[in-house]
Protein backbone atom coordinates (compact mmCIF):
# COMPACT_ATOMS: atom_id res chain seq x y z
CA UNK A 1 40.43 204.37 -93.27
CA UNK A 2 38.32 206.36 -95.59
CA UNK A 3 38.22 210.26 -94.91
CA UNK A 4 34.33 210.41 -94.46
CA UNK A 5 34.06 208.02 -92.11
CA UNK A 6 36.59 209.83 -89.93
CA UNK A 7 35.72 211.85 -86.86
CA UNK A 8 38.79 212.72 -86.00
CA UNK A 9 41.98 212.80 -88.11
CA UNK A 10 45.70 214.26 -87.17
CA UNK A 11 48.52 214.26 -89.14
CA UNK A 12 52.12 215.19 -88.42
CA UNK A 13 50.91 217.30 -85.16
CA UNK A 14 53.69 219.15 -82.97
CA UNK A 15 53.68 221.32 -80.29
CA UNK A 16 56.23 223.34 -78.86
CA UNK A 17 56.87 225.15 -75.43
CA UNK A 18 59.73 226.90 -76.47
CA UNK A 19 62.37 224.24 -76.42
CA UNK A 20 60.27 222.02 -74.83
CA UNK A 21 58.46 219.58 -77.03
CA UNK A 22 55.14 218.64 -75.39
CA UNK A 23 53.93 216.77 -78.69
CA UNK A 24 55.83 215.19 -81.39
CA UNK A 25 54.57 214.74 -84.98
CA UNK A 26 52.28 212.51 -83.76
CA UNK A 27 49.55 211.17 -86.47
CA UNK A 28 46.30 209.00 -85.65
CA UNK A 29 42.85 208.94 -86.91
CA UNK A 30 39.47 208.13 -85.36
CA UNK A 31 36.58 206.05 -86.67
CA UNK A 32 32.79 207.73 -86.31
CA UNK A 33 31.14 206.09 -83.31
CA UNK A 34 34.29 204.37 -82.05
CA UNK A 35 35.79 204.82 -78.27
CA UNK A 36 39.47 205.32 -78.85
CA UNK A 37 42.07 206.00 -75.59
CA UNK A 38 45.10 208.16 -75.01
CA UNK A 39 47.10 205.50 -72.75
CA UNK A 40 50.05 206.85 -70.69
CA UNK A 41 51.32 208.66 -67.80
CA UNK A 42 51.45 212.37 -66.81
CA UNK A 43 53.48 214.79 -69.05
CA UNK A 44 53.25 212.42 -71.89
CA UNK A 45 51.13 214.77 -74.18
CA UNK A 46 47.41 214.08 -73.99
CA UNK A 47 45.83 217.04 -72.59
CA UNK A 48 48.02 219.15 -74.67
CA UNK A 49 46.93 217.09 -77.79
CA UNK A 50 42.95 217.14 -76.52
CA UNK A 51 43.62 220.85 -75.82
CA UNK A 52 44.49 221.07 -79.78
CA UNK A 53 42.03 219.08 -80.79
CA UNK A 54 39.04 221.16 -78.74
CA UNK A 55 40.65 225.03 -80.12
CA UNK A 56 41.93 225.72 -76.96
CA UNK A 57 45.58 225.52 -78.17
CA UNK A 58 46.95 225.85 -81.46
CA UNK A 59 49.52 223.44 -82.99
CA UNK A 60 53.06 224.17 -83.78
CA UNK A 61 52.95 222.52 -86.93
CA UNK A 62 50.82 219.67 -88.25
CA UNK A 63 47.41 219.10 -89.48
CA UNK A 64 44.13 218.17 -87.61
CA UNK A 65 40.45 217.61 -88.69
CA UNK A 66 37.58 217.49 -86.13
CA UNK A 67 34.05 216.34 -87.96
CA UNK A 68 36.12 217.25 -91.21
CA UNK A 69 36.56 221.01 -89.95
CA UNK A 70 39.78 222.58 -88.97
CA UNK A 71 39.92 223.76 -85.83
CA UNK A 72 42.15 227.00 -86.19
CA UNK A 73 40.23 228.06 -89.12
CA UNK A 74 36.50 226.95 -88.59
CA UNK A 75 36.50 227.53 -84.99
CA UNK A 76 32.78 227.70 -84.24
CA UNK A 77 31.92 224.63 -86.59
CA UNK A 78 34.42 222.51 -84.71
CA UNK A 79 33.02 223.77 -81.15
CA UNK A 80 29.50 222.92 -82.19
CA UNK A 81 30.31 219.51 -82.77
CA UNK A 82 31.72 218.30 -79.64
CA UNK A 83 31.43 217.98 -76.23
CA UNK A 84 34.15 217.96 -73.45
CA UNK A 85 34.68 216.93 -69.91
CA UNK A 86 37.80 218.67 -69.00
CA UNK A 87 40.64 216.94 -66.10
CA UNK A 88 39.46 219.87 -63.93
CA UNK A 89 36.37 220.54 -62.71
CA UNK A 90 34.80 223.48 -64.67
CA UNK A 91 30.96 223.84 -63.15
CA UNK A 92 29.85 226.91 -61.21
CA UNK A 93 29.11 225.48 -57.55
CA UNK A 94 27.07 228.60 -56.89
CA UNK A 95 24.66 227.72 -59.17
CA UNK A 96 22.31 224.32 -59.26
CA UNK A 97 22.50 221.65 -61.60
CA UNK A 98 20.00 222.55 -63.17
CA UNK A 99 21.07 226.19 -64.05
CA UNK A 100 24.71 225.28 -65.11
CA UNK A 101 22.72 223.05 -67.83
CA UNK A 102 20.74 225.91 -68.84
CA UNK A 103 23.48 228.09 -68.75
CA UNK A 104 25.13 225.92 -71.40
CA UNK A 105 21.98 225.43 -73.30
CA UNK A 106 22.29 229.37 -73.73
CA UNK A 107 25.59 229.14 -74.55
CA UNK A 108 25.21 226.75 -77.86
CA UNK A 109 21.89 227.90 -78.39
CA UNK A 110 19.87 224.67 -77.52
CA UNK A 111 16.26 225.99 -79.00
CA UNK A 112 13.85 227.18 -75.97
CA UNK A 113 11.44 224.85 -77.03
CA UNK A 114 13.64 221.64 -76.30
CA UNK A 115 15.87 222.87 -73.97
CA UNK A 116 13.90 222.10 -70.58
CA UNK A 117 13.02 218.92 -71.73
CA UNK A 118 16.44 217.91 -72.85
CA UNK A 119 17.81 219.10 -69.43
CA UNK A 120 15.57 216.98 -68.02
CA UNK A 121 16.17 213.65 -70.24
CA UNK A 122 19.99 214.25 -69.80
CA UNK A 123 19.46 214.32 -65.77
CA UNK A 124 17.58 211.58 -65.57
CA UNK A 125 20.00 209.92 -67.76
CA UNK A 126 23.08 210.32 -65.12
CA UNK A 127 20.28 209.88 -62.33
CA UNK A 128 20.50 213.59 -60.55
CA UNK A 129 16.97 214.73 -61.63
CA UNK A 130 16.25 214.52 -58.35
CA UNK A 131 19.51 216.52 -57.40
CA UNK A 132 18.28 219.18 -59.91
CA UNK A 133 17.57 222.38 -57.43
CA UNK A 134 20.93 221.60 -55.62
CA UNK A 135 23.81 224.06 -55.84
CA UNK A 136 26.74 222.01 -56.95
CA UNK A 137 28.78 222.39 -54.29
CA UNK A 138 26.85 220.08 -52.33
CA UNK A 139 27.59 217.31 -54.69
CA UNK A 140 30.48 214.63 -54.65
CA UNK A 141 32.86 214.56 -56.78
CA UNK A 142 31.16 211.64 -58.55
CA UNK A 143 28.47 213.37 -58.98
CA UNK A 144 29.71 216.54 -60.33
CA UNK A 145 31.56 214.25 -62.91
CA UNK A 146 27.99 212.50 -64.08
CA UNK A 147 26.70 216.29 -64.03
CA UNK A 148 29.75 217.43 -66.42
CA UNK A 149 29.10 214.48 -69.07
CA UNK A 150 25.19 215.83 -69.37
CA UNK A 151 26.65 218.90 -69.68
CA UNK A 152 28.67 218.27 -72.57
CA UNK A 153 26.05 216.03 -73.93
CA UNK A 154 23.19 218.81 -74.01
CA UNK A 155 23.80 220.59 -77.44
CA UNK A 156 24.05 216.92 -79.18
CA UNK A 157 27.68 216.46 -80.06
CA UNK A 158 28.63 214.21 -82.48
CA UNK A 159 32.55 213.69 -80.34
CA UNK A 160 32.85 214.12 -76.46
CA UNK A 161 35.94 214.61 -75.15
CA UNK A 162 37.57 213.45 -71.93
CA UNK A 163 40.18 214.32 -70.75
CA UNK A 164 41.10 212.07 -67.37
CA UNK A 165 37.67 211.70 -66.81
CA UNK A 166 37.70 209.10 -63.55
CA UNK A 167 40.61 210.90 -61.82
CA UNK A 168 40.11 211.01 -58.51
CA UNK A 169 36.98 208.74 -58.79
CA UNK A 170 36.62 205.52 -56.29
CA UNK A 171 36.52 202.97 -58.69
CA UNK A 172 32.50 202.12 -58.02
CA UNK A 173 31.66 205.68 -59.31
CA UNK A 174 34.25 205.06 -62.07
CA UNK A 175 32.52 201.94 -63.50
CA UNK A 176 29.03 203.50 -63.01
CA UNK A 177 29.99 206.55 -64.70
CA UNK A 178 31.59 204.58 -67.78
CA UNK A 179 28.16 202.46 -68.21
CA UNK A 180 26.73 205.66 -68.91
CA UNK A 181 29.21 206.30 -71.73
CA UNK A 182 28.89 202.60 -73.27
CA UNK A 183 25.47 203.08 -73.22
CA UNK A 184 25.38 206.59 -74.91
CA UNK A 185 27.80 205.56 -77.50
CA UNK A 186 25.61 202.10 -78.20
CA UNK A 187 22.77 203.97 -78.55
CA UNK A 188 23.58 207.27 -80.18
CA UNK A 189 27.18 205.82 -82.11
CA UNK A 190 28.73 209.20 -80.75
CA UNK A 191 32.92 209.11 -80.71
CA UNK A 192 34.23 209.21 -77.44
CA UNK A 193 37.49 210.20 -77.02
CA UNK A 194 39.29 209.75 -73.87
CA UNK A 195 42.48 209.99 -71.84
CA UNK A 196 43.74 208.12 -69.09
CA UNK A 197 46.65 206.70 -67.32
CA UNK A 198 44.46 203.63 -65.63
CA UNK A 199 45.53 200.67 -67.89
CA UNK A 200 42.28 198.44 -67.09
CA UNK A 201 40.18 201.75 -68.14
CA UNK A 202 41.88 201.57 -71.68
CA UNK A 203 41.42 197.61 -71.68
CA UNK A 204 37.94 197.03 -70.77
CA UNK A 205 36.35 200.64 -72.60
CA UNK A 206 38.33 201.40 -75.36
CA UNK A 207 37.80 199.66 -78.68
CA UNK A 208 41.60 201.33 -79.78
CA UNK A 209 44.18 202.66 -77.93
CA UNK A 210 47.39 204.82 -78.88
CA UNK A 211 49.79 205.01 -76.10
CA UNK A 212 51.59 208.08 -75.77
CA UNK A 213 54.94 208.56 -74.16
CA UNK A 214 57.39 211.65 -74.13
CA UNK A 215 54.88 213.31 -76.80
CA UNK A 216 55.65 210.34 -79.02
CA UNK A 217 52.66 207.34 -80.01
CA UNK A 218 54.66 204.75 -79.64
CA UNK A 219 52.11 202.04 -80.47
CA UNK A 220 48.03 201.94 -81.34
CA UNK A 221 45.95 199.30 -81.74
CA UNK A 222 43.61 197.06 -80.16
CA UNK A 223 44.43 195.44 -76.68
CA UNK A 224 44.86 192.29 -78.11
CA UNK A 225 47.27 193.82 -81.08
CA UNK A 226 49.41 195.42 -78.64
CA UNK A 227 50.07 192.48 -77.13
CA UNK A 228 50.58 190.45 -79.58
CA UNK A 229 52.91 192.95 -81.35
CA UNK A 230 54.83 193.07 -77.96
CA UNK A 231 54.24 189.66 -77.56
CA UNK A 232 53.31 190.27 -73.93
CA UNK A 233 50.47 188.23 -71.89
CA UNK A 234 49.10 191.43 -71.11
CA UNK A 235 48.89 195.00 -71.80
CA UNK A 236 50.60 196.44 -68.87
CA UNK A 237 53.59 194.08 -70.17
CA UNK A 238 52.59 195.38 -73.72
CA UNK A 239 52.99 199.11 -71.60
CA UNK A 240 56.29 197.98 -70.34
CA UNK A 241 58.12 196.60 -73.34
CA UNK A 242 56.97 199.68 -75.30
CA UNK A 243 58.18 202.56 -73.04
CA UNK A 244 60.35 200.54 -70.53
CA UNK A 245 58.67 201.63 -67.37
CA UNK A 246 55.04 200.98 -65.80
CA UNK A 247 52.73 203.99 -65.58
CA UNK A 248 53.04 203.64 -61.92
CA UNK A 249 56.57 204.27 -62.21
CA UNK A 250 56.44 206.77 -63.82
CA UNK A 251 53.73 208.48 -61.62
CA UNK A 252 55.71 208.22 -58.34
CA UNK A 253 58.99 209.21 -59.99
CA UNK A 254 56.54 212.64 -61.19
CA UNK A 255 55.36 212.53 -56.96
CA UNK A 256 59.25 212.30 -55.88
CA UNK A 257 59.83 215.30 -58.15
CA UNK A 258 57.68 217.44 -56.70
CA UNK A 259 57.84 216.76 -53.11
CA UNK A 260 61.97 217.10 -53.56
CA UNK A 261 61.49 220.21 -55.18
CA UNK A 262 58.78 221.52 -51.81
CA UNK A 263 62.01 220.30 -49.67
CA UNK A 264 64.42 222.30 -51.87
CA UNK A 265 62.08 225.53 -51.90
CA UNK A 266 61.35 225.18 -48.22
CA UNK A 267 65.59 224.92 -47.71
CA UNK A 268 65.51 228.36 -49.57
CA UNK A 269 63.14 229.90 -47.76
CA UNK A 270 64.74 228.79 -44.08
């Protein structure tokens, strides 16, 4: 891939936790206007790598370029350019939707004399215009999601970020909220960058995926590629063959965990 058509580009990234190695010299790079997926289960290293990527956690070792800047060392140039939707919610619920968009206008200095008007384009665009004079703790959790993504869209990024975006989401609100994102990146060719641990998500939005496993990429490509490099019928069996479990697995192994460790500390404290 040539370097200026790259949004994103990371070479040789690690991060350590003391002993623990969250992410390991992983290296991937990310076309301009292209929807590219983090595929694979919890504790496999994608919010720690988004975190990297977004300056809100430095890397061990390795290199990373976001919009060609360099996020420990051109911190504000790199924040300017993207957007993110964070795994947990992050909106003020005291406030109404319409204030935590101005409230971020202020933040990256959206010029007074487009800001109301791009509030209002950006609410209409997730359809809560209507919702605008509501505090935010009124709203569902779909809703506050849709909010979020106008959010991150106000101060014109040329990358958003998300990070789990649908968790939690029925899967109706899921769809509607990814027809947004289609739409936005048809229409504006902004990067979207995304984790997840739903495999259809990955399938039907993402135009690559790299799935991550133990901090490790153990494969990218297209759908298709993946399976055909597996030579699997599908790309949960691409999944499968690659890491040797399914992501569902591996996400009630994670719920066994904990609720054996709540029986363990509730032993202790009898």
């Amino acid at each position: 891939m040539e370097e200026n058509n790259l949004a994103i580009s990371v070479k040789n990234l690690t991060r350590k936790f003391k002993d623990f190695v969250a992410v390991d010299n992983i290296s991937f790079a990310v076309k301009k206007g292209e929807i590219f997926a983090f595929l694979g289960p919890n504790g496999a290293g994608k919010s720690t790598t988004i975190k990297m990527l977004t300056t809100l956690l430095w890397p061990t070792s390795g290199e990373i370029l976001v919009n060609n800047f360099d996020p420990e060392k051109q911190q504000d140039k790199v924040r300017k350019s993207f957007g993110i939707v964070f795994q947990d919610p992050s909106l003020d619920e005291d406030l109404t939707a319409f204030e935590n968009m101005q409230l971020h206008a202020y933040l990256y200095n959206v010029p007074s004399k487009i800001r109301n008007e791009k509030i209002k384009q950006l609410l209409e665009f997730v359809e809560l215009w209507e919702r605008k004079n509501n505090l935010v703790k009124t709203f569902s959790g779909g809703m506050k999601r849709r909010l979020e993504i106008a959010r991150g869209l106000l101060h014109q990024p040329e990358i958003l970020f998300l990070d789990e975006p649908t968790l939690g989401l029925d899967p109706q609100t899921r769809n509607h909220m990814w027809s947004y994102l289609k739409d936005i990146n048809a229409k504006e060719q902004m990067t979207i960058f995304f984790t997840t641990h739903y495999m259809e998500e990955a399938e039907k939005i993402a135009d690559r995926i790299a799935i991550i496993d133990h901090g490790k990429i153990v494969a990218l490509g297209n759908a298709k590629q993946l399976e055909e490099q597996t030579k699997t019928k599908s790309l949960e069996e691409a999944f499968l063959a690659l890491v040797g479990h399914e992501i569902r697995e591996e996400e009630a192994s994670n719920l066994d965990q904990l609720r054996m460790h709540r029986r363990m500390h509730h032993v202790d404290r009898r």
